[in-house]
PDB file of N, CA and C in Angstrom:
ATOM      1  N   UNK A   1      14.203  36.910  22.471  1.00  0.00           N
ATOM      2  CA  UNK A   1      13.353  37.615  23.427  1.00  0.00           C
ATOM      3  C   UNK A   1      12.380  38.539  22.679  1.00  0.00           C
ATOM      4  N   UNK A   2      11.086  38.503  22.848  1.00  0.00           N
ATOM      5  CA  UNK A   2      10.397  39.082  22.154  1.00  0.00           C
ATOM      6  C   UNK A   2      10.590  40.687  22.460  1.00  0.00           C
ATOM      7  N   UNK A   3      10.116  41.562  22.075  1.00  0.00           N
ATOM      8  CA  UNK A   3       9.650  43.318  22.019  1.00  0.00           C
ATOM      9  C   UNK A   3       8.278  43.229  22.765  1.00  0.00           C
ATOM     10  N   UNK A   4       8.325  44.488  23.790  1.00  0.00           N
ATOM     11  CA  UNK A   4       7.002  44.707  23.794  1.00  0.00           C
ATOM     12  C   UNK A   4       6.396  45.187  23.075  1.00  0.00           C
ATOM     13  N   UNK A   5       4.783  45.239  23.131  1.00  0.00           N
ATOM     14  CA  UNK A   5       4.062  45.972  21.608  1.00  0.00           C
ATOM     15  C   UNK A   5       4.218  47.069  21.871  1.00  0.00           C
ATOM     16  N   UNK A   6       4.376  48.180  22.936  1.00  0.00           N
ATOM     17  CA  UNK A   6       4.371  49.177  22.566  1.00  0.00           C
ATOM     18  C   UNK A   6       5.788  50.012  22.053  1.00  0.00           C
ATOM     19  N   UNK A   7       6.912  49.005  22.162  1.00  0.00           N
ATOM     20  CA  UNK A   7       8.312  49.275  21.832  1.00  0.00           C
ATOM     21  C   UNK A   7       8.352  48.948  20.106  1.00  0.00           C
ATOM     22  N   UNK A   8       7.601  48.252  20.266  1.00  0.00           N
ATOM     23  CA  UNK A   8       7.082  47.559  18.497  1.00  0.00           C
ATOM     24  C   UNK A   8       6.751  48.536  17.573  1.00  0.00           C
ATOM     25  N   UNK A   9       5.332  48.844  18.028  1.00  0.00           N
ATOM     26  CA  UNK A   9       4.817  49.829  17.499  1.00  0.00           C
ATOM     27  C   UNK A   9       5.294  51.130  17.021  1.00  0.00           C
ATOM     28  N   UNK A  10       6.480  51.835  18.322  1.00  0.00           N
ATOM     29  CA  UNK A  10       7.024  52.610  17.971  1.00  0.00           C
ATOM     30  C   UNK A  10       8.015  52.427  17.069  1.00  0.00           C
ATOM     31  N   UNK A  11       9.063  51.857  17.106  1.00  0.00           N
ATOM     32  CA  UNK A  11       9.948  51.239  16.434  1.00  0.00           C
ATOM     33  C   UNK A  11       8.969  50.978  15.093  1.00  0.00           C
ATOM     34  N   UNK A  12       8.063  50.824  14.545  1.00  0.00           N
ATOM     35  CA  UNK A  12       7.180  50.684  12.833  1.00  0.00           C
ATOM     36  C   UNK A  12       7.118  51.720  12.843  1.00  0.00           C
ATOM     37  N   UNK A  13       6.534  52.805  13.360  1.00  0.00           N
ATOM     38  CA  UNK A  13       6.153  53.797  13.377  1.00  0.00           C
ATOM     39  C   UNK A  13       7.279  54.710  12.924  1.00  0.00           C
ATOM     40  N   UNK A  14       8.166  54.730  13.567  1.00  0.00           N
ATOM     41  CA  UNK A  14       9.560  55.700  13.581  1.00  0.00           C
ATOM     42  C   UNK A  14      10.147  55.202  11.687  1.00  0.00           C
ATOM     43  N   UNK A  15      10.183  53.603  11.710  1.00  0.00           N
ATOM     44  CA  UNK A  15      10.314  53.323  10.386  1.00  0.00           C
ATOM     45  C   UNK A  15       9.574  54.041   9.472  1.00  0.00           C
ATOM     46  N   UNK A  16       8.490  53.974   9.358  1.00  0.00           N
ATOM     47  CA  UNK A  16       7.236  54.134   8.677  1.00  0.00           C
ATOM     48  C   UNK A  16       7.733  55.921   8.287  1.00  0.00           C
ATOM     49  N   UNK A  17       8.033  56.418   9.090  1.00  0.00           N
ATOM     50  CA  UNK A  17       7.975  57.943   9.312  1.00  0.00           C
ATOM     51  C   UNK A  17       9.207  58.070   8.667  1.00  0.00           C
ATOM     52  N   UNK A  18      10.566  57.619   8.197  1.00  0.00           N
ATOM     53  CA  UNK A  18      11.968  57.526   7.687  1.00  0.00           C
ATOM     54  C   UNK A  18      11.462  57.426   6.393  1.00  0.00           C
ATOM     55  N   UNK A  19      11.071  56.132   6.292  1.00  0.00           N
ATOM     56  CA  UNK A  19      10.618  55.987   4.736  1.00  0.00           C
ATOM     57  C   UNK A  19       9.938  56.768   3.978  1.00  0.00           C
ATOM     58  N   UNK A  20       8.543  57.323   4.504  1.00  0.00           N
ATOM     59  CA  UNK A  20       8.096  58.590   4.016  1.00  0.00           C
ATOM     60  C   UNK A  20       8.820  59.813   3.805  1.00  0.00           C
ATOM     61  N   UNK A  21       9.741  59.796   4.797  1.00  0.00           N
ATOM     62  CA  UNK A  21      10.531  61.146   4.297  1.00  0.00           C
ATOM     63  C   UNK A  21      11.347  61.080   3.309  1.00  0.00           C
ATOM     64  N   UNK A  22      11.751  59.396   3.121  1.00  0.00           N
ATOM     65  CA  UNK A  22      12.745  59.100   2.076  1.00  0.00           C
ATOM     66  C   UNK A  22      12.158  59.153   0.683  1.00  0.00           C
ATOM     67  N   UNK A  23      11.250  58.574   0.738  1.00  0.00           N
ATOM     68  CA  UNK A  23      10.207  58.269  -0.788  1.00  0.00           C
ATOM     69  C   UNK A  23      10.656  60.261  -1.519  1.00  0.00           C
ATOM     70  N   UNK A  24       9.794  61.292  -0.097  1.00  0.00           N
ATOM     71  CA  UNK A  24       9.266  62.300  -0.442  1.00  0.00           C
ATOM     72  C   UNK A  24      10.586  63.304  -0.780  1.00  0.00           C
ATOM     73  N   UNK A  25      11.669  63.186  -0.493  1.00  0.00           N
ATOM     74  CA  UNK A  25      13.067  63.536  -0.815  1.00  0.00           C
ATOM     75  C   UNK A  25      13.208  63.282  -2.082  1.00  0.00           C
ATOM     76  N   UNK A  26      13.092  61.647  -2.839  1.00  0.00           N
ATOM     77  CA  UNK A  26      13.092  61.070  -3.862  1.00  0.00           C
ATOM     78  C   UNK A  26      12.769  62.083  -4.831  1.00  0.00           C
ATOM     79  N   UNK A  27      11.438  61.565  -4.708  1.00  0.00           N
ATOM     80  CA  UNK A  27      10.475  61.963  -5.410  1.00  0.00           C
ATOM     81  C   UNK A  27      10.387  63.672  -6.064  1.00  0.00           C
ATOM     82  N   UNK A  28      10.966  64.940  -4.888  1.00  0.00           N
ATOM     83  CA  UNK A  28      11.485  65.935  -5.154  1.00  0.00           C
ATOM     84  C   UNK A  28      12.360  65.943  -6.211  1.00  0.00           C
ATOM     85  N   UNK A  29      13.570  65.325  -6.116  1.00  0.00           N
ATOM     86  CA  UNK A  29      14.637  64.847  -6.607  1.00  0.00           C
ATOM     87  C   UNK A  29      14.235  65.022  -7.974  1.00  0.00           C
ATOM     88  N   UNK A  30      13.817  63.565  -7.975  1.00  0.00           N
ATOM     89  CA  UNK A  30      13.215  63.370  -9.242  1.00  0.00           C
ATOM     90  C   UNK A  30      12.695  64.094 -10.314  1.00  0.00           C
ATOM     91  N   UNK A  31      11.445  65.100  -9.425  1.00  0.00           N
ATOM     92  CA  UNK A  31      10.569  66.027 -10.054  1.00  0.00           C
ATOM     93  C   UNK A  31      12.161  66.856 -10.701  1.00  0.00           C
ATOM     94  N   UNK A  32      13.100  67.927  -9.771  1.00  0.00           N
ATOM     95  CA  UNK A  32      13.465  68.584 -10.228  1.00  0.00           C
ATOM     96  C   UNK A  32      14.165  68.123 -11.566  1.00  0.00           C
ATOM     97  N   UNK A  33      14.665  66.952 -11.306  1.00  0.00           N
ATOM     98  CA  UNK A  33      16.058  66.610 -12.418  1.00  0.00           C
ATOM     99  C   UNK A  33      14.704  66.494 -13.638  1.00  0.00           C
ATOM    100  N   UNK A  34      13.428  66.171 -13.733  1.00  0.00           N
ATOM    101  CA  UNK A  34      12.699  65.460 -14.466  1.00  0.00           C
ATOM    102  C   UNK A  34      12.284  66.946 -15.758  1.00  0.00           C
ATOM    103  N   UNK A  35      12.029  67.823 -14.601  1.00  0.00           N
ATOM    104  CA  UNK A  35      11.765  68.972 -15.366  1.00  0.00           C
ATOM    105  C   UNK A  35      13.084  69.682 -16.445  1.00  0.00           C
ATOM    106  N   UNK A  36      14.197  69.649 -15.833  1.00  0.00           N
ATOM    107  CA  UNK A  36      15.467  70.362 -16.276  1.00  0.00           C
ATOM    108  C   UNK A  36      15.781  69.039 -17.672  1.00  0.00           C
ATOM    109  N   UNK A  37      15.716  67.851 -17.660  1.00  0.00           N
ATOM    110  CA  UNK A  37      15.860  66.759 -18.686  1.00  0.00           C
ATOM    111  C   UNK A  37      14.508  66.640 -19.672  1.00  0.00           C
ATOM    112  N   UNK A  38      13.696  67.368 -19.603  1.00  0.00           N
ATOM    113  CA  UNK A  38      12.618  67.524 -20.332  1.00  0.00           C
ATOM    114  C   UNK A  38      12.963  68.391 -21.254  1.00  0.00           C
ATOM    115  N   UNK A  39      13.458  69.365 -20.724  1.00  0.00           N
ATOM    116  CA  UNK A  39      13.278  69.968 -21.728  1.00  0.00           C
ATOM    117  C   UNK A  39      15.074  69.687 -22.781  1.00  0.00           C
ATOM    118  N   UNK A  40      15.909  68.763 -22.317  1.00  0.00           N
ATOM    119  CA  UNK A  40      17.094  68.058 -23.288  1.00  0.00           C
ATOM    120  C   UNK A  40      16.070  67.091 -23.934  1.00  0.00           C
ATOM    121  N   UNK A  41      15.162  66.241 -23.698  1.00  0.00           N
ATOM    122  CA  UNK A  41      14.859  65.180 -24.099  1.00  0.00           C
ATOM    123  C   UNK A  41      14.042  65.532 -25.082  1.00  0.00           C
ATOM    124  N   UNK A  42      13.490  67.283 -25.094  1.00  0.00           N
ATOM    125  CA  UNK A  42      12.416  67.342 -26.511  1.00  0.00           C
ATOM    126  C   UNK A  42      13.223  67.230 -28.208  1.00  0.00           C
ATOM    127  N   UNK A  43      13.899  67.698 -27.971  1.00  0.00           N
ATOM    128  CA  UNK A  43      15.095  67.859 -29.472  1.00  0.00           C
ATOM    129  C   UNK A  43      14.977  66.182 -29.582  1.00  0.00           C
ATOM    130  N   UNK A  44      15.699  65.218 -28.959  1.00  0.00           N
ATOM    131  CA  UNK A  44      15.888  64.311 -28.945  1.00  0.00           C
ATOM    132  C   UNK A  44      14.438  63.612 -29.504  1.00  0.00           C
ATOM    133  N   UNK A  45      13.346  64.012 -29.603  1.00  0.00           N
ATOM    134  CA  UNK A  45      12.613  62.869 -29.766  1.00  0.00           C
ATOM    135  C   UNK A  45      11.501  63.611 -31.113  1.00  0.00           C
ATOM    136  N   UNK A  46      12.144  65.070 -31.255  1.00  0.00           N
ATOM    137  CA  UNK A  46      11.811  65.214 -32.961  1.00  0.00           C
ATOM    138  C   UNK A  46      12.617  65.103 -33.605  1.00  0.00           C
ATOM    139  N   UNK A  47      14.262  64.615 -33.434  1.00  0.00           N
ATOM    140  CA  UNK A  47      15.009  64.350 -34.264  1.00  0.00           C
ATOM    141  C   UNK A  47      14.864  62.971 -34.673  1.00  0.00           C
ATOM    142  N   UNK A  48      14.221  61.714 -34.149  1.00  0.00           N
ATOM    143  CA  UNK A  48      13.506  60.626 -33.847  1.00  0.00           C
ATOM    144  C   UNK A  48      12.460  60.350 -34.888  1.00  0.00           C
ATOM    145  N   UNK A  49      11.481  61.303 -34.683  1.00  0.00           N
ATOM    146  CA  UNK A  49      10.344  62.002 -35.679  1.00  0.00           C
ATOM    147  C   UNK A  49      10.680  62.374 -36.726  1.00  0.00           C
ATOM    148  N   UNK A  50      11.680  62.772 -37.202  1.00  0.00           N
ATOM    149  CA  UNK A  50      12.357  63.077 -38.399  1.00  0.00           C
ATOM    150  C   UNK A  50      12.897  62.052 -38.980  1.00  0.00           C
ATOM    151  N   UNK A  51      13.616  61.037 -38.322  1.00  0.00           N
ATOM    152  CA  UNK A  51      14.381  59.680 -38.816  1.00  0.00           C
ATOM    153  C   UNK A  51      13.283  58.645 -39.150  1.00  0.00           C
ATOM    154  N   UNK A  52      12.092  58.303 -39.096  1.00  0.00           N
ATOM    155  CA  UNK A  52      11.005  57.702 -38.764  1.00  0.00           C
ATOM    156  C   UNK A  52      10.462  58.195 -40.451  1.00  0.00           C
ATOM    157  N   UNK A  53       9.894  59.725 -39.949  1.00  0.00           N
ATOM    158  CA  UNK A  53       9.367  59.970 -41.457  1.00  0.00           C
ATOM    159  C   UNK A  53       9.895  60.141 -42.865  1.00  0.00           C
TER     160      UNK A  53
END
């Protein structure tokens, strides 16, 4: 049985609106852990720089 379009629409819409919040949660996420592992990951990649030269 098909959906009407305007049951459709909402129903993408409501999706559409989940996912964005999900990405933008992520993405927070991310930022924070990204900043706090930056600064573990600098040692790590002149000790690198050192093995190299």
């Amino acid at each position: 049985m098909a959906r009407s379009k305007s049951k459709h629409v909402r129903l993408v819409m409501r999706r559409r609106k989940q996912h964005k919040q999900r990405v933008k949660r992520q993405k927070a996420a991310a930022k924070a852990v990204g900043t706090k592992s930056a600064a573990k990951k600098a040692p790590a990649k002149k000790a690198e720089a050192r093995a190299e030269a």
